[in-house]
N, C-alpha and C. Protein backbone atom coordinates (compact mmCIF):
# COMPACT_ATOMS: atom_id res chain seq x y z
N UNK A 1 158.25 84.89 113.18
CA UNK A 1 157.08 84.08 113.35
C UNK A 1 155.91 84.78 112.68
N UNK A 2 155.32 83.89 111.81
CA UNK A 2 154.42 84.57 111.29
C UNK A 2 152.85 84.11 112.20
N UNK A 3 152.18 85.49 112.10
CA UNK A 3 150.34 85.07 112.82
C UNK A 3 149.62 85.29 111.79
N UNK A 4 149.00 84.21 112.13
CA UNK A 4 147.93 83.98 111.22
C UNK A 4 146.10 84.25 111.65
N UNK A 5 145.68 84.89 111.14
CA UNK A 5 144.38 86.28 111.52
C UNK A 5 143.42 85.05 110.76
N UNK A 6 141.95 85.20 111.50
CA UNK A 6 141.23 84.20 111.33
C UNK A 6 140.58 85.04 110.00
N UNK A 7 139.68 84.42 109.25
CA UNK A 7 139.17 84.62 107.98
C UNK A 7 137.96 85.60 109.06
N UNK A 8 137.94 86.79 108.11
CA UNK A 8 136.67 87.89 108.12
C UNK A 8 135.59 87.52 108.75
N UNK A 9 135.05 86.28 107.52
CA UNK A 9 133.71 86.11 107.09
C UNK A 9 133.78 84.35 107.21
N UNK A 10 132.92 84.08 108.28
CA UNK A 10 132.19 82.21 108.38
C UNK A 10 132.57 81.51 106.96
N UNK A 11 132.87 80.32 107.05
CA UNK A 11 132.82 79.38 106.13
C UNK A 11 131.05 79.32 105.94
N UNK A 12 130.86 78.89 104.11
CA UNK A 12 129.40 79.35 103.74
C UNK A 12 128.90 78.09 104.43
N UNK A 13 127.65 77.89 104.30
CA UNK A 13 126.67 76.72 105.17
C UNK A 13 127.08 76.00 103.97
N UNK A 14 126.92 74.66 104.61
CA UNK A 14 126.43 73.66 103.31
C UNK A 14 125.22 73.56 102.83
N UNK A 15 125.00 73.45 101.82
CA UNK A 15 123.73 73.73 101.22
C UNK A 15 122.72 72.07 101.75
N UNK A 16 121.69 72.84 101.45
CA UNK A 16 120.81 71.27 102.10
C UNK A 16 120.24 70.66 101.48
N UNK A 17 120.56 70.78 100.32
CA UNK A 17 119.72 69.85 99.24
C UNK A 17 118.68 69.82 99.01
N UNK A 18 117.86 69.29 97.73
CA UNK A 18 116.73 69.62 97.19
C UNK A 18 115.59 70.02 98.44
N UNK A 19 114.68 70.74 97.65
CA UNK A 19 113.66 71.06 98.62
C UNK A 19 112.58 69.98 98.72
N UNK A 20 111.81 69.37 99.83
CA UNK A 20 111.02 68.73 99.92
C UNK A 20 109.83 68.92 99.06
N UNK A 21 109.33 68.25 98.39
CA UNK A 21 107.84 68.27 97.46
C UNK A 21 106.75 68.12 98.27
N UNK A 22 106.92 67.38 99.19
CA UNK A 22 105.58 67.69 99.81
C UNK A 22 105.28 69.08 101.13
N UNK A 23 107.07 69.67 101.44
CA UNK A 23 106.81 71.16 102.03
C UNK A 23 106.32 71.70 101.09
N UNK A 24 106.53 71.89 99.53
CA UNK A 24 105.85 73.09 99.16
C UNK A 24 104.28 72.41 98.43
N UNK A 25 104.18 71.18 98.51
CA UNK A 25 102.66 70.99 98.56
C UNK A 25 101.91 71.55 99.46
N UNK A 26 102.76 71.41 101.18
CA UNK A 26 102.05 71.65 102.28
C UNK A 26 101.81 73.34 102.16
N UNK A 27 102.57 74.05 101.58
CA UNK A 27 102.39 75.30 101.57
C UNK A 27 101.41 75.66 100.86
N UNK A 28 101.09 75.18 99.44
CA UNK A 28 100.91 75.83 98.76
C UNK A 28 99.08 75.59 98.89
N UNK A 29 98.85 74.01 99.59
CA UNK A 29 97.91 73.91 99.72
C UNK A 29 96.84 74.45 101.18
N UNK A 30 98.14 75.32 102.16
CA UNK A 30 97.31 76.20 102.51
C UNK A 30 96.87 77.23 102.60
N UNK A 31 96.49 77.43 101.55
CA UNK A 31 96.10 78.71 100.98
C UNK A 31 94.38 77.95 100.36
N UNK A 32 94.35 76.71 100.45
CA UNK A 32 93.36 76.38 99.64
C UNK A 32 92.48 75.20 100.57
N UNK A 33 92.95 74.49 100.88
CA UNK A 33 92.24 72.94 101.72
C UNK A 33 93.77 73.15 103.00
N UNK A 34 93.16 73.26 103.99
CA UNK A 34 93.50 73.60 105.28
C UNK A 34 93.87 72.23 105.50
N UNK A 35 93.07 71.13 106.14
CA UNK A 35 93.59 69.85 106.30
C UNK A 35 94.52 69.32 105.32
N UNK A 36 94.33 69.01 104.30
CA UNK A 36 95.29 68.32 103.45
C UNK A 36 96.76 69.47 103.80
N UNK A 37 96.68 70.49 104.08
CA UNK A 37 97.91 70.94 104.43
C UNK A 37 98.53 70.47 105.48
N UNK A 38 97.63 70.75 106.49
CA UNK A 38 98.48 69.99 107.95
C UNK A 38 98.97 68.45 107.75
N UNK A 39 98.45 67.65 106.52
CA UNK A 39 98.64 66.22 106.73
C UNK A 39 99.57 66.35 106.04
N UNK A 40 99.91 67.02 105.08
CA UNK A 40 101.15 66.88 103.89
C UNK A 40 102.02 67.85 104.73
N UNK A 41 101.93 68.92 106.10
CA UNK A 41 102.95 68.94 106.41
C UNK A 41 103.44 68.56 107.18
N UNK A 42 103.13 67.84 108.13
CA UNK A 42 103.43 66.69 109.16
C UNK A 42 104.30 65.74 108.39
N UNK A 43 104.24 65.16 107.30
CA UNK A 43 104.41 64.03 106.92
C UNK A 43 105.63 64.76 106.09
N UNK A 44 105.62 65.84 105.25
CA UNK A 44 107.04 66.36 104.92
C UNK A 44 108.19 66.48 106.34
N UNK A 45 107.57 67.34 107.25
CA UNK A 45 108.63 67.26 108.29
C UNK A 45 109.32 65.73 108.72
N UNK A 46 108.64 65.07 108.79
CA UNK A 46 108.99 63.79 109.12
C UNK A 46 109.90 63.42 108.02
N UNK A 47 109.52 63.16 106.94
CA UNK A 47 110.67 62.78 105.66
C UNK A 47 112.10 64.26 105.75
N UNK A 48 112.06 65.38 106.06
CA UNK A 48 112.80 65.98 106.02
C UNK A 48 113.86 65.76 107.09
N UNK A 49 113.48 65.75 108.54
CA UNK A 49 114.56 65.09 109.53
C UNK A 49 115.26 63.57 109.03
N UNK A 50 114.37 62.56 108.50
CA UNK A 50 114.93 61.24 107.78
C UNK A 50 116.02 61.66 106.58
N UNK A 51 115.73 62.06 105.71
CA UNK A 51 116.89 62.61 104.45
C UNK A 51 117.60 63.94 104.88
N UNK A 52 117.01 64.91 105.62
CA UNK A 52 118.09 65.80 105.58
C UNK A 52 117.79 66.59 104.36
N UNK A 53 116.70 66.93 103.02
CA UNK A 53 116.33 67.67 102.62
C UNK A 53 115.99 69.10 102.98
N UNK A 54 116.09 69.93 102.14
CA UNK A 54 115.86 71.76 102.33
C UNK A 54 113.95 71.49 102.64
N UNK A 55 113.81 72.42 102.90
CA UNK A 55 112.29 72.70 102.99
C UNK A 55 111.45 72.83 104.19
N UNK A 56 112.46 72.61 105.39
CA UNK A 56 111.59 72.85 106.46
C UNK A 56 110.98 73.42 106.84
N UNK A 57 111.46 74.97 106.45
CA UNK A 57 110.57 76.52 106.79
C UNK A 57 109.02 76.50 106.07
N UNK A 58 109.38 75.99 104.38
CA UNK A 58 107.84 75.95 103.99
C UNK A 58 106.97 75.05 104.68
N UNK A 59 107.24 74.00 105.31
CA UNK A 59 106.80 72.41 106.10
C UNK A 59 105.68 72.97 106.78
N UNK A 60 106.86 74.04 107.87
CA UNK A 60 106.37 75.07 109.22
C UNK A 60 105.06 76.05 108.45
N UNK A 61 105.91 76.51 107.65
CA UNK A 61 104.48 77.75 107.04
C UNK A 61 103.36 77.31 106.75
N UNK A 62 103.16 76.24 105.84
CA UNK A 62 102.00 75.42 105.63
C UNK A 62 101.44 74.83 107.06
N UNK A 63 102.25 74.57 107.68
CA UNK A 63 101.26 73.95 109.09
C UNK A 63 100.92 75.15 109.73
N UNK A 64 101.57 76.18 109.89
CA UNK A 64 100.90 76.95 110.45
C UNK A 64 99.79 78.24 109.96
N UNK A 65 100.12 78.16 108.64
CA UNK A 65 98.39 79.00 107.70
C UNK A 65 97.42 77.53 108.25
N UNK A 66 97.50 76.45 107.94
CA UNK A 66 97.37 75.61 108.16
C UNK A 66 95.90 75.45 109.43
N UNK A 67 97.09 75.41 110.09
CA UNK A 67 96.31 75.37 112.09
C UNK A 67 95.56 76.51 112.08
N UNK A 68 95.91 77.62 111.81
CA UNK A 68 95.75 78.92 111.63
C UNK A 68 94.11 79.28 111.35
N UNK A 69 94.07 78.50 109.68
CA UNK A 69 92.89 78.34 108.76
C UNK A 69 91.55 77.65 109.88
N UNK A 70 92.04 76.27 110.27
CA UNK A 70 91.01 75.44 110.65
C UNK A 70 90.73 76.45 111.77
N UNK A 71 91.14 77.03 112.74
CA UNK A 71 90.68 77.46 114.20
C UNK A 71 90.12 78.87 113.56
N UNK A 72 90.23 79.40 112.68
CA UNK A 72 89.64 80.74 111.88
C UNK A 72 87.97 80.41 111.69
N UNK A 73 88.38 79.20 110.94
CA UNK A 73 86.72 78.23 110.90
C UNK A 73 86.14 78.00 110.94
N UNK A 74 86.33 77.73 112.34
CA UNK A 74 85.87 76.98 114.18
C UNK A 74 85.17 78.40 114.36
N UNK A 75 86.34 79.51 114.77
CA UNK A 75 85.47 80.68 115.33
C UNK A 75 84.41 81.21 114.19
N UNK A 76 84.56 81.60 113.20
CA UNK A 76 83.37 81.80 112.60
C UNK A 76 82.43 81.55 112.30
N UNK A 77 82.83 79.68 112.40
CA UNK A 77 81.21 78.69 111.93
C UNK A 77 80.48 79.48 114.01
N UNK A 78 80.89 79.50 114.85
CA UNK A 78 80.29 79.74 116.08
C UNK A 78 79.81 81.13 116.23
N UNK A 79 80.49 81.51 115.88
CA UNK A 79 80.04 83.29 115.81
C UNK A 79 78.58 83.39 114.79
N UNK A 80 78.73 82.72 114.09
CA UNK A 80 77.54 82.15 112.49
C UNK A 80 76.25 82.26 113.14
N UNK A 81 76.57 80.87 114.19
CA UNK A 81 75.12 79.97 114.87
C UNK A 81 75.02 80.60 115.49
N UNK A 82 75.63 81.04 116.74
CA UNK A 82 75.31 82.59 117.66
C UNK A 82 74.25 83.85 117.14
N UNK A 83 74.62 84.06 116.16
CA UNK A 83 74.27 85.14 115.34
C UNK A 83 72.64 84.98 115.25
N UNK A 84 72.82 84.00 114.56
CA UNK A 84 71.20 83.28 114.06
C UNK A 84 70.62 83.01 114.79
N UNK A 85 71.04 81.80 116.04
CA UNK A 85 70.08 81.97 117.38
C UNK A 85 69.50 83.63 118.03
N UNK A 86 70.47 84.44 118.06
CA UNK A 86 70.02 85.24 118.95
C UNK A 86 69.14 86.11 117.76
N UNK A 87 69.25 86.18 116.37
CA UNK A 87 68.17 86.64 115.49
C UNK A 87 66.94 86.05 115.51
N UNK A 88 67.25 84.76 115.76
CA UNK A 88 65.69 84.17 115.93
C UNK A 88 65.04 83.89 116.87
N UNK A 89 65.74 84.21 118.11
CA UNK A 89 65.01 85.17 119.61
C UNK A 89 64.72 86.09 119.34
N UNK A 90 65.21 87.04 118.77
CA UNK A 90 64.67 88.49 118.84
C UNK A 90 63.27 88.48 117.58
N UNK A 91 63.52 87.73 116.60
CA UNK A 91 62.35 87.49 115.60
C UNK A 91 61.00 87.11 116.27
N UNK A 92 61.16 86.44 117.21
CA UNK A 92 60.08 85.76 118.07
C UNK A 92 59.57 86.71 119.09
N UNK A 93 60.21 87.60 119.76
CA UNK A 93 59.80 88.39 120.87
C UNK A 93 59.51 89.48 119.94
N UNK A 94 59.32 89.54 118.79
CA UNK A 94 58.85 90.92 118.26
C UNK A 94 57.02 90.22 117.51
N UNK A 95 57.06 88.79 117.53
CA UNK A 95 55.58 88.14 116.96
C UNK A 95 55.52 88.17 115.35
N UNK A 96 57.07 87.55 115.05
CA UNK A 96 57.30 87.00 113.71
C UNK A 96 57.48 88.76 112.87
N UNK A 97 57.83 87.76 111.65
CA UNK A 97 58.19 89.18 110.58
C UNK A 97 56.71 90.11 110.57
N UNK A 98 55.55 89.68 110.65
CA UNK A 98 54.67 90.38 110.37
C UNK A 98 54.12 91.74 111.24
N UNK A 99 54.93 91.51 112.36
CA UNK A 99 54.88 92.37 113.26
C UNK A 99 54.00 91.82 114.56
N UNK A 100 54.22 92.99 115.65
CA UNK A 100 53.76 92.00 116.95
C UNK A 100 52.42 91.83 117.01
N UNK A 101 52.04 90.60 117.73
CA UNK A 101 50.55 89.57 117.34
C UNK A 101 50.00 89.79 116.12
N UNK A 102 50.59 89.77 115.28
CA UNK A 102 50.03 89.68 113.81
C UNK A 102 50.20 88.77 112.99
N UNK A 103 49.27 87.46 113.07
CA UNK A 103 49.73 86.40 112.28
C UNK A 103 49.58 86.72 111.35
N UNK A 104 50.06 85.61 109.67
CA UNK A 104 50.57 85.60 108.51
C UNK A 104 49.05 85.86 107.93
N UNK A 105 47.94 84.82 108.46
CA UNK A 105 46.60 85.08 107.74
C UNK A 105 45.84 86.48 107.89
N UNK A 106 46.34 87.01 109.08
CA UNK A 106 45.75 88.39 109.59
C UNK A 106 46.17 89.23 108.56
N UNK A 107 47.57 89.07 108.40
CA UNK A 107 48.13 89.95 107.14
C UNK A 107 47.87 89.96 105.87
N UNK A 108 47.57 88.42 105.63
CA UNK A 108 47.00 88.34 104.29
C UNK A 108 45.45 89.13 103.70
N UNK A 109 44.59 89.04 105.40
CA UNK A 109 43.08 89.30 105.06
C UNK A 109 43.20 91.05 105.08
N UNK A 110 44.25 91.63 105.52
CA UNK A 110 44.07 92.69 105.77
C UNK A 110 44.44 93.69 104.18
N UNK A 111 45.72 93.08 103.73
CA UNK A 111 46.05 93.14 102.22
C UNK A 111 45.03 93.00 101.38
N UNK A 112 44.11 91.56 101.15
CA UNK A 112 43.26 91.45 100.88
C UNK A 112 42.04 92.46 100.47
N UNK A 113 41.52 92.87 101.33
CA UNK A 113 40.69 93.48 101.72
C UNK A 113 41.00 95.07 101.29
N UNK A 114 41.92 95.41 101.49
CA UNK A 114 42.35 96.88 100.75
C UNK A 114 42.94 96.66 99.65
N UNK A 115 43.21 95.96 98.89
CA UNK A 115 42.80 95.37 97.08
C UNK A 115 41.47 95.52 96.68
N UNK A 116 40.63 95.31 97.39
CA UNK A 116 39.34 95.22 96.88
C UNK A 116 38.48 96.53 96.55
């Protein structure tokens, strides 16, 4: 009786066919316009489960530089306005750039005047 010993090494995957065009749009465009990525990769994933095309991983990568980008954004445009509000409290409690109670004309007459 002969035994028969299973093969080493897995049968190879089947390959998955072309790669989606709009995963590596979605990728490539986030690196550049954040939204148009998330919309082109939403909309590749969706065509990729329908056909069964390669490309899912780039789909994922682009959505997630993607999501990534916009909430990067978000926190910085806030950190921005933060910044500036609390500079232009502290600009005010010091009595403007010219220094404290020193209005702009005070400064001018005082310049003025030591020109002369």
């Amino acid at each position: 009786m002969t035994q028969v010993w299973p093969s080493e090494y897995p049968a190879p995957a089947k390959p998955a066919g072309p790669t989606n065009t709009l995963a590596i749009v979605s990728f490539v465009l986030a690196f550049f316009v954040s939204i148009a990525a998330i919309v082109t990769g939403h909309i590749a994933l969706n065509q990729i489960k329908r056909t069964g095309e390669g490309g899912r991983g780039l789909a994922i990568a682009g959505l997630v530089i993607g999501y990534v980008s916009v909430v990067a954004g978000i926190v910085l445009s806030v950190v921005l306005v933060l910044m500036l509000l609390v500079a232009g409290q502290q600009s005010q409690h010091r009595g403007g750039p010219n220094g404290p109670g020193m209005s702009a004309g005070a400064a001018v007459s005082i310049v003025g005047s030591a020109a002369v």
